[in-house]
Protein backbone atom coordinates (compact mmCIF):
# COMPACT_ATOMS: atom_id res chain seq x y z
CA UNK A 1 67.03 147.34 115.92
CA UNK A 2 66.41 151.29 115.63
CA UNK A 3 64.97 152.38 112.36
CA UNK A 4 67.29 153.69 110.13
CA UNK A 5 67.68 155.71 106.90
CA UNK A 6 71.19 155.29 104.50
CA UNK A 7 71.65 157.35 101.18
CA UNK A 8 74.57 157.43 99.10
CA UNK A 9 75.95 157.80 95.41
CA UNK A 10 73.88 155.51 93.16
CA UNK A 11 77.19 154.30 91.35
CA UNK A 12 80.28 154.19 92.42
CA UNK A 13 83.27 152.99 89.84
CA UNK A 14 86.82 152.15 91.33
CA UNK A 15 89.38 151.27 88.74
CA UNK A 16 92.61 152.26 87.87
CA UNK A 17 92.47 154.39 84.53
CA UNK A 18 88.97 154.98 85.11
CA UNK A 19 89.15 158.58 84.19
CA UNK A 20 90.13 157.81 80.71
CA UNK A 21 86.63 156.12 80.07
CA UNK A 22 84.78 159.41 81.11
CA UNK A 23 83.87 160.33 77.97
CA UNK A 24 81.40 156.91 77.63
CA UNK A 25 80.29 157.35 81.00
CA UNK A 26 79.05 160.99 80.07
CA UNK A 27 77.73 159.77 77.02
CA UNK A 28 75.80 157.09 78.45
CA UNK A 29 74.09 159.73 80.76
CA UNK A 30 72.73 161.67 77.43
CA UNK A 31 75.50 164.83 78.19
CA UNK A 32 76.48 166.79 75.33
CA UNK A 33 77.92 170.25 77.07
CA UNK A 34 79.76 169.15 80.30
CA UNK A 35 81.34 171.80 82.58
CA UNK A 36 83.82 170.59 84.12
CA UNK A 37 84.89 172.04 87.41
CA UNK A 38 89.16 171.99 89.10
CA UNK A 39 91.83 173.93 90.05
CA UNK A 40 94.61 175.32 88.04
CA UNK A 41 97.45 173.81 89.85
CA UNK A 42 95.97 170.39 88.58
CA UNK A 43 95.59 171.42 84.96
CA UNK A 44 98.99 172.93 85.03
CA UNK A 45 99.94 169.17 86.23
CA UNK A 46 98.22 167.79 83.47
CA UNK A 47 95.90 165.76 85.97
CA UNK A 48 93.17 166.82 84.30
CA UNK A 49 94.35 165.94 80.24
CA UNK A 50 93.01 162.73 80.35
CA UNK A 51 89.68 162.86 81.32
CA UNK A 52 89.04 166.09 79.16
CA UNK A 53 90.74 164.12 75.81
CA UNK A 54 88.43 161.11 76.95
CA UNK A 55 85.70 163.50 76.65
CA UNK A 56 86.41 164.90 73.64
CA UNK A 57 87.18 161.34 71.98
CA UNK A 58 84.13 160.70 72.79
CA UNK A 59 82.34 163.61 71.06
CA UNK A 60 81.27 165.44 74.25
CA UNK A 61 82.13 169.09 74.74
CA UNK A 62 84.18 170.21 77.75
CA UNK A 63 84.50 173.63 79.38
CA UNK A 64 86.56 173.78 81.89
CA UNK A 65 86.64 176.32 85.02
CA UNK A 66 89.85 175.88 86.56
CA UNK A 67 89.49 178.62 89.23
CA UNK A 68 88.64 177.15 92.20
CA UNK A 69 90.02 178.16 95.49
CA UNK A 70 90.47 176.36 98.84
CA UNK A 71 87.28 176.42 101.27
CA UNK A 72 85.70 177.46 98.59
CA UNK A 73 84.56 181.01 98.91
CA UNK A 74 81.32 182.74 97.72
CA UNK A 75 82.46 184.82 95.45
CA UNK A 76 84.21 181.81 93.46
CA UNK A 77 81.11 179.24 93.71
CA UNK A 78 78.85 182.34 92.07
CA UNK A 79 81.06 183.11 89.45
CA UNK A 80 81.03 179.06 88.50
CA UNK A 81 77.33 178.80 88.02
CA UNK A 82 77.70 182.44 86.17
CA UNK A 83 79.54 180.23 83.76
CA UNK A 84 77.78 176.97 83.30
CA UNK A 85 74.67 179.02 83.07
CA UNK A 86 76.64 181.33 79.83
CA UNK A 87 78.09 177.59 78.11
CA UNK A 88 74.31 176.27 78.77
CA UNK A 89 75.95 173.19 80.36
CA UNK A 90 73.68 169.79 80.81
CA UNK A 91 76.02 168.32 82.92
CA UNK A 92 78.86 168.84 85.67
CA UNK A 93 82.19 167.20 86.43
CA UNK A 94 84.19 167.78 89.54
CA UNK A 95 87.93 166.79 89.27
CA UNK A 96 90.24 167.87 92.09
CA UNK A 97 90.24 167.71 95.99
CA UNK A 98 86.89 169.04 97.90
CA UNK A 99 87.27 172.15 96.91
CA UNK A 100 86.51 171.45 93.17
CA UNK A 101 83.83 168.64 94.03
CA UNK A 102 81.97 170.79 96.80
CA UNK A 103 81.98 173.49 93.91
CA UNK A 104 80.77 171.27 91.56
CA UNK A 105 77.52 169.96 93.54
CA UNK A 106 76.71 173.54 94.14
CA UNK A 107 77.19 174.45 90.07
CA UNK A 108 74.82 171.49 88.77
CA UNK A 109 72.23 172.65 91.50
CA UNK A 110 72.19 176.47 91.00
CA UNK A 111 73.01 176.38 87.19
CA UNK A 112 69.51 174.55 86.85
CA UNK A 113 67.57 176.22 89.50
CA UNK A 114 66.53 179.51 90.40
CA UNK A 115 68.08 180.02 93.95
CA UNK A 116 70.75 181.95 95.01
CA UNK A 117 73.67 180.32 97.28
CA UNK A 118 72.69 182.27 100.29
CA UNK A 119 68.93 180.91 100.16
CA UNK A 120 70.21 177.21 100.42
CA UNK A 121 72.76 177.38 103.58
CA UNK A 122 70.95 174.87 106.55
CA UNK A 123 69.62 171.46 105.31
CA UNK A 124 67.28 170.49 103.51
CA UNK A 125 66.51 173.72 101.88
CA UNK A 126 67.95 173.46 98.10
CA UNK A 127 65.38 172.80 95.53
CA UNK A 128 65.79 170.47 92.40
CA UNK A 129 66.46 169.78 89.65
CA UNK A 130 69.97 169.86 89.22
CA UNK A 131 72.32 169.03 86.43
CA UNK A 132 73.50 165.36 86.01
CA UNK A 133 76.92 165.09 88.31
CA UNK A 134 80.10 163.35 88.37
CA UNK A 135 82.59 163.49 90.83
CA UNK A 136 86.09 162.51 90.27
CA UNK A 137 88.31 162.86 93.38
CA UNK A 138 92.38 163.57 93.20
CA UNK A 139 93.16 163.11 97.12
CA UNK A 140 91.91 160.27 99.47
CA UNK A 141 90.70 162.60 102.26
CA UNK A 142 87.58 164.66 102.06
CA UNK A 143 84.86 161.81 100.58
CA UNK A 144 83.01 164.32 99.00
CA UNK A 145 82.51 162.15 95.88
CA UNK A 146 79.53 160.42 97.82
CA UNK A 147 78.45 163.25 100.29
CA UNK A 148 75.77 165.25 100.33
CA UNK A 149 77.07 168.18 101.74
CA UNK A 150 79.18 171.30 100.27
CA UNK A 151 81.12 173.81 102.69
CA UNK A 152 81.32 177.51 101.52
CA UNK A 153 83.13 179.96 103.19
CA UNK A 154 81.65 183.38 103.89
CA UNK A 155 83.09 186.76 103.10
CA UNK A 156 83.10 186.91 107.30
CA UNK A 157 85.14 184.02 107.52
CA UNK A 158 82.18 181.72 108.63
CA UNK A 159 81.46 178.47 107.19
CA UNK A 160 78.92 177.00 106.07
CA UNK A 161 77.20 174.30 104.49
CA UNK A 162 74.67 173.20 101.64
CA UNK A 163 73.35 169.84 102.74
CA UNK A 164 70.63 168.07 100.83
CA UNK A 165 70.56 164.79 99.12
CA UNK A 166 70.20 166.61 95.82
CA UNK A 167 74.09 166.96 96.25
CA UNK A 168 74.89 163.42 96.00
CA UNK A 169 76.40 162.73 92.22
CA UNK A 170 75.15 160.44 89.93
CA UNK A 171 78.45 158.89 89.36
CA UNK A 172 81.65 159.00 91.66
CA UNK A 173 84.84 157.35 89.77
CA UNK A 174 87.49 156.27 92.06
CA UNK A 175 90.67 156.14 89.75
CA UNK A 176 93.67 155.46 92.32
CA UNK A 177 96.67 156.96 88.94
CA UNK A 178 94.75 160.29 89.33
CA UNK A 179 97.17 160.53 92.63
CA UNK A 180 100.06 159.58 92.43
CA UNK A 181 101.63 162.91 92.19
CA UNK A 182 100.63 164.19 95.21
CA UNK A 183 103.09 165.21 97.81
CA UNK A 184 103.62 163.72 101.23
CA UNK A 185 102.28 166.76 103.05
CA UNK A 186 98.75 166.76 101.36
CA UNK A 187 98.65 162.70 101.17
CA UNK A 188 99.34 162.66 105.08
CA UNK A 189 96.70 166.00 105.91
CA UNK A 190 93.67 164.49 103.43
CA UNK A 191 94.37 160.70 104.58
CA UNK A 192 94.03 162.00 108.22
CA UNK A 193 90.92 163.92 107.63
CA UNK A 194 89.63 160.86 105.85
CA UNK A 195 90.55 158.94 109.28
CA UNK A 196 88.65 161.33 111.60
CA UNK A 197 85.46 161.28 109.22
CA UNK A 198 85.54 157.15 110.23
CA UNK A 199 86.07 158.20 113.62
CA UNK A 200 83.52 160.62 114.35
CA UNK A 201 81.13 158.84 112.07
CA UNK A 202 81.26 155.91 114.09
CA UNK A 203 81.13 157.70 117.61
CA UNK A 204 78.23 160.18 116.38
CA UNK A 205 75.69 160.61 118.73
CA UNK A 206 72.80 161.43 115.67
CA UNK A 207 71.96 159.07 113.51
CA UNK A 208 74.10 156.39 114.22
CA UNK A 209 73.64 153.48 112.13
CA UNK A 210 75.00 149.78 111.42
CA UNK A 211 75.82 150.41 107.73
CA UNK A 212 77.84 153.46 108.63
CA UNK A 213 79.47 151.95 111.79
CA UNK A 214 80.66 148.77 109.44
CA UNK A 215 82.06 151.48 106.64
CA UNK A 216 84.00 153.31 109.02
CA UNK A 217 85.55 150.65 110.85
CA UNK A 218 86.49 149.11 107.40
CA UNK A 219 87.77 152.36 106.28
CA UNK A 220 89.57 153.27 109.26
CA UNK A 221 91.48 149.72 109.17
CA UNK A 222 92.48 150.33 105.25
CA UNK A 223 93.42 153.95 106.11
CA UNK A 224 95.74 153.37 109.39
CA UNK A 225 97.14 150.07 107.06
CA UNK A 226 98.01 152.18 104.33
CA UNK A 227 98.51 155.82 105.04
CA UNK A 228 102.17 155.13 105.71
CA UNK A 229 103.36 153.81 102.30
CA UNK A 230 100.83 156.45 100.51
CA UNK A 231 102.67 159.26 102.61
CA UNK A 232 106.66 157.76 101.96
CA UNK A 233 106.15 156.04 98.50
CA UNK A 234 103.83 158.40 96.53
CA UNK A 235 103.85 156.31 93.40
CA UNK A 236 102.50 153.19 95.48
CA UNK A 237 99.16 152.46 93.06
CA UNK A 238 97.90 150.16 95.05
CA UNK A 239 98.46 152.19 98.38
CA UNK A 240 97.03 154.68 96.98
CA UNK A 241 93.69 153.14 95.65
CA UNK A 242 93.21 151.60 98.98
CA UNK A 243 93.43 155.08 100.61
CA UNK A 244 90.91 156.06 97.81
CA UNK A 245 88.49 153.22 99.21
CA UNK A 246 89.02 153.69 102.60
CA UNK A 247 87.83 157.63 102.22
CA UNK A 248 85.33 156.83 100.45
CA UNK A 249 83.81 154.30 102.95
CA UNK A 250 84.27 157.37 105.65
CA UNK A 251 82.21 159.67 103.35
CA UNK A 252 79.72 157.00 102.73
CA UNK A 253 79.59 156.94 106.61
CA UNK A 254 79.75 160.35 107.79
CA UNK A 255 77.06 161.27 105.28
CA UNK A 256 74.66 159.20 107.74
CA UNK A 257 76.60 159.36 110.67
CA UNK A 258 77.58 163.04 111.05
CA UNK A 259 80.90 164.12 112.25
CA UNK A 260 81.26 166.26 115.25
CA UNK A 261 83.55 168.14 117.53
CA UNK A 262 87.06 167.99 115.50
CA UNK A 263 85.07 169.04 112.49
CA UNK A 264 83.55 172.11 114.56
CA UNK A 265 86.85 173.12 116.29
CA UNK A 266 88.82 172.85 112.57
CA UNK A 267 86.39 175.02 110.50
CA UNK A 268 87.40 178.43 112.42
CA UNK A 269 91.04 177.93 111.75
CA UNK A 270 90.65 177.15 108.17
CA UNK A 271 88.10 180.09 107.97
CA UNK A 272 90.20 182.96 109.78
CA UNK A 273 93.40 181.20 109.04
CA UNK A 274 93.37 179.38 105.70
CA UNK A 275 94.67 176.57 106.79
CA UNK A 276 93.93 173.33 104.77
CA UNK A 277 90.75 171.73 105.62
CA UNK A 278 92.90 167.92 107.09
CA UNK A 279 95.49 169.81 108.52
CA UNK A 280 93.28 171.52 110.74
CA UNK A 281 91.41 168.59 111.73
CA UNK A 282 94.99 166.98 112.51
CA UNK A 283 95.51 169.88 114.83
CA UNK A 284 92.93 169.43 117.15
CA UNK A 285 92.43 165.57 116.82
CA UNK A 286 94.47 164.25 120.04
CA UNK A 287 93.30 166.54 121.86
CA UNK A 288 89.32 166.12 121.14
CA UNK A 289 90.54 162.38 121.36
CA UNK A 290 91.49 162.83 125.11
CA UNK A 291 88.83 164.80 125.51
CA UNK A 292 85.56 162.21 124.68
CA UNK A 293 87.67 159.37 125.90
CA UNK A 294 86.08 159.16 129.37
CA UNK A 295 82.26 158.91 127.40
CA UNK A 296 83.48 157.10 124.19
CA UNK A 297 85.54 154.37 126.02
CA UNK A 298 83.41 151.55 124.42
CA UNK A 299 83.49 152.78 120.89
CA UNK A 300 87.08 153.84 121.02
CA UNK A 301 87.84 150.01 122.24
CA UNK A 302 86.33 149.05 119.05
CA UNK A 303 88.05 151.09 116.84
CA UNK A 304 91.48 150.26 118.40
CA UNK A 305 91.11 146.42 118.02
CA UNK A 306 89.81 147.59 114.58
CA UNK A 307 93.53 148.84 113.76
CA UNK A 308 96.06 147.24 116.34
CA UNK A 309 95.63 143.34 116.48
CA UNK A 310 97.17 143.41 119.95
CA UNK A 311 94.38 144.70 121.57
CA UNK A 312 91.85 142.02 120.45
CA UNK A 313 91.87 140.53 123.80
CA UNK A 314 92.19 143.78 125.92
CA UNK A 315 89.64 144.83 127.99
CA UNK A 316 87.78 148.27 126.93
CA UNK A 317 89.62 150.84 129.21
CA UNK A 318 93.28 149.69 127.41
CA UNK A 319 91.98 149.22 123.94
CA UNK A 320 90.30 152.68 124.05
CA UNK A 321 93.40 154.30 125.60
CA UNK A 322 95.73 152.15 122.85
CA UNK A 323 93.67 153.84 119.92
CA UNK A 324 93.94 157.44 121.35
CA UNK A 325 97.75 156.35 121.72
CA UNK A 326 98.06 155.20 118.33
CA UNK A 327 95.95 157.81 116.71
CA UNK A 328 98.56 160.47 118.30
CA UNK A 329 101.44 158.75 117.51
CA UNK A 330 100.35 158.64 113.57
CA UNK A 331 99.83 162.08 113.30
CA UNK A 332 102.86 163.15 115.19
CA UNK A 333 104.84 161.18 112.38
CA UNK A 334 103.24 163.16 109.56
CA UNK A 335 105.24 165.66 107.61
CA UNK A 336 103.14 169.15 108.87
CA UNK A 337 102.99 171.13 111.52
CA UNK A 338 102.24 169.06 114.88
CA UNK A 339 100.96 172.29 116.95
CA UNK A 340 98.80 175.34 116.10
CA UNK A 341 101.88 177.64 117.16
CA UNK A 342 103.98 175.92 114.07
CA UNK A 343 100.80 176.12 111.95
CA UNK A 344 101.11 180.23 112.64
CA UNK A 345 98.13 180.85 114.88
CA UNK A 346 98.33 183.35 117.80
CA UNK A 347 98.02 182.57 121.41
CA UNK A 348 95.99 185.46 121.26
CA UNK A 349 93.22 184.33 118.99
CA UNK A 350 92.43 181.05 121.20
CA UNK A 351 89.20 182.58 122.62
CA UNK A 352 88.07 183.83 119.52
CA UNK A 353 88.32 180.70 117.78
CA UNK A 354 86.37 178.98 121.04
CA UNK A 355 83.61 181.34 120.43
CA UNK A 356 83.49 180.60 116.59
CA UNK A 357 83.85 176.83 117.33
CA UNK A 358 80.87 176.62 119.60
CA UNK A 359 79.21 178.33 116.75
CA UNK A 360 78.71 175.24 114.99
CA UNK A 361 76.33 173.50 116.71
CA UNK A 362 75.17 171.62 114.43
CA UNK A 363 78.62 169.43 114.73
CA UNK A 364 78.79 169.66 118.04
CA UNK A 365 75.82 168.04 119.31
CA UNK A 366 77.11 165.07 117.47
CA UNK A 367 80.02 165.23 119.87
CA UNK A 368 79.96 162.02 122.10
CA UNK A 369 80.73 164.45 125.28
CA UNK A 370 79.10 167.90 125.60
CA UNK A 371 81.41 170.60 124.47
CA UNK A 372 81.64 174.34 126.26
CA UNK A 373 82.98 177.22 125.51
CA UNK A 374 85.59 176.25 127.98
CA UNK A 375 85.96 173.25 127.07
CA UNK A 376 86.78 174.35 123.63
CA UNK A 377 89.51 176.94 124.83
CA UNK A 378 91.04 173.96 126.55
CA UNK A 379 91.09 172.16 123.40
CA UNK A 380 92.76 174.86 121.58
CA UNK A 381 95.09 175.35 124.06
CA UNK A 382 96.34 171.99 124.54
CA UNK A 383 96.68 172.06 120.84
CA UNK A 384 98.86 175.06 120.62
């Protein structure tokens, strides 16, 4: 067997109502002055109440920054360390979607650290220490509670991304009532996401690995079992802790196992177009699907048996073409827009996107079929 390396979160604690027991989990890590980092349409909610009373209960200050925005840009991440730094902060919580948690890996490591954000884009290149970090994710999609990686966008629409293992948090807690409230649309776009980080994790070309390959086949089966009752019945608990688990096995995976061309072809739209980070990886997923099928027959066969008993005894050709079946038919029965003409993107803007897509390099060569610029126009437009 190839030599490997796997890295994850050191603890990882899945329980309903977990949240409310934050405040002896940040007590039992020594904080004092925790800075906790969301968005304001989940305070508003009240999503956040419990976990900053449990705190508080608990004797532990909390400051809250509630300004995060989507795809994060660079202006927002800067002004969250300005902060920490001003409340002298020995600890950081991110609550929210991966917005707030990519925000709140950079905080703890800048906060502590002498580096600006620009000095740390690339891997390997941030410098510890950092704060002590907790992540606490709201959506089953992005798996950034056990990733070490946070995307920034740039003021020219680029993104790009911090990846070190001084991201990964010292705690993730997995607490499946912290969802329940959220709508079909963003249940269906961050449980799809979660879906292709499985996929692409298990047909990476770099750094492929048994652990990952057994997480995202596990997390692909309890994400294509469950995405459908998360997505109609909302208040489903156990649905919804199930799509918790199954993301996080993906982001255990992809973290080893990176993802590839659907990731590289998503980021332009959501950096010229703002489009959310799993929608735009819904957009484009067929199509890259169709795409690699001819290279990844063998590990597309395994990941349709994975999800669709009836193909246990098919041969690889129809198992691989049953999963890029059933994959297509799943998203076209989510409640978004199926095509990047109802998601508001111009005909026009194809080849520009192309061009920005082939950009990211560093996701593509992970592709399991070699990816060209024209390649990539064909991908867009048999998207739009």
């Amino acid at each position: 067997m190839s030599a490997f390396v796997f890295e994850t979160a050191p603890k990882i604690v899945c329980e309903q109502g977990a949240a409310l027991k934050l405040g002896e989990i940040a007590r039992g890590m020594g904080l004092q002055q925790v800075f906790l980092v969301t968005d304001d349409g989940l305070v508003k909610a009240g999503v956040t109440d419990g976990a900053v009373s449990a705190l508080r209960q608990a004797g532990v200050a909390v400051h809250v920054f509630s300004e995060v925005l989507a795809d994060p840009p660079e202006a927002s991440v800067e002004s969250a360390v300005a902060r920490a730094r001003s409340v002298q902060a020995d600890g950081v919580i991110g609550l929210g979607g991966g917005s707030s948690m990519d925000t709140a890996k950079l905080v703890a490591l800048l906060a502590c650290t002498p580096q600006h954000l620009t000095e740390v884009y690339g891997v390997g290149l941030a410098r510890g220490p950092r704060l002590p970090l907790i992540q606490i994710p709201t959506t089953a999609g992005t798996g950034s509670e056990v990733t070490p990686i946070s995307i920034v966008t740039t003021p020219s629409h680029e993104k790009k991304g911090v990846v070190s293992p001084l991201l990964y948090p010292d705690v993730a807690v997995l607490d499946s009532l912290l969802t329940l409230g959220l709508p079909p649309a963003i249940t269906a776009m961050t449980g799809v996401d979660a879906m292709v980080h499985a996929i692409e994790a298990f047909t990476s070309r770099h750094k492929k690995n048994p652990v990952s390959d057994a997480l995202a086949l596990q997390a692909l089966q309890l994400l294509y079992q469950h995405i459908r009752t998360a997505v109609n019945d909302g208040r489903h608990a156990d649905a919804r802790e199930r799509m918790l688990q199954g993301s996080l096995m993906a982001g255990m995976a992809f973290a080893n196992a990176p993802v590839a061309a659907v990731h590289a072809l998503a980021y332009p739209l959501g950096g010229h177009y703002h489009l959310p980070h799993g929608l735009s990886n819904s957009l484009v997923l067929a199509a890259v699907l169709r795409f690699n099928l001819p290279t990844a027959q063998s590990a597309y066969a395994q990941l349709g048996r994975a999800i669709l008993p009836e193909l246990h005894q098919s041969d690889d050709s129809t198992a691989a073409k049953g999963f890029v079946k059933a994959m297509s038919d799943l998203v076209a029965a989510m409640p978004y827009p199926q095509s990047l003409r109802e998601a508001g993107i111009r005909q026009e803007d194809l080849p520009m996107l192309a061009r920005d897509a082939m950009n990211v390099q560093r996701l593509l060569v992970n592709n399991p079929r070699d990816v060209t610029l024209d390649d990539a126009l064909a991908i867009y437009q048999a998207s739009f």
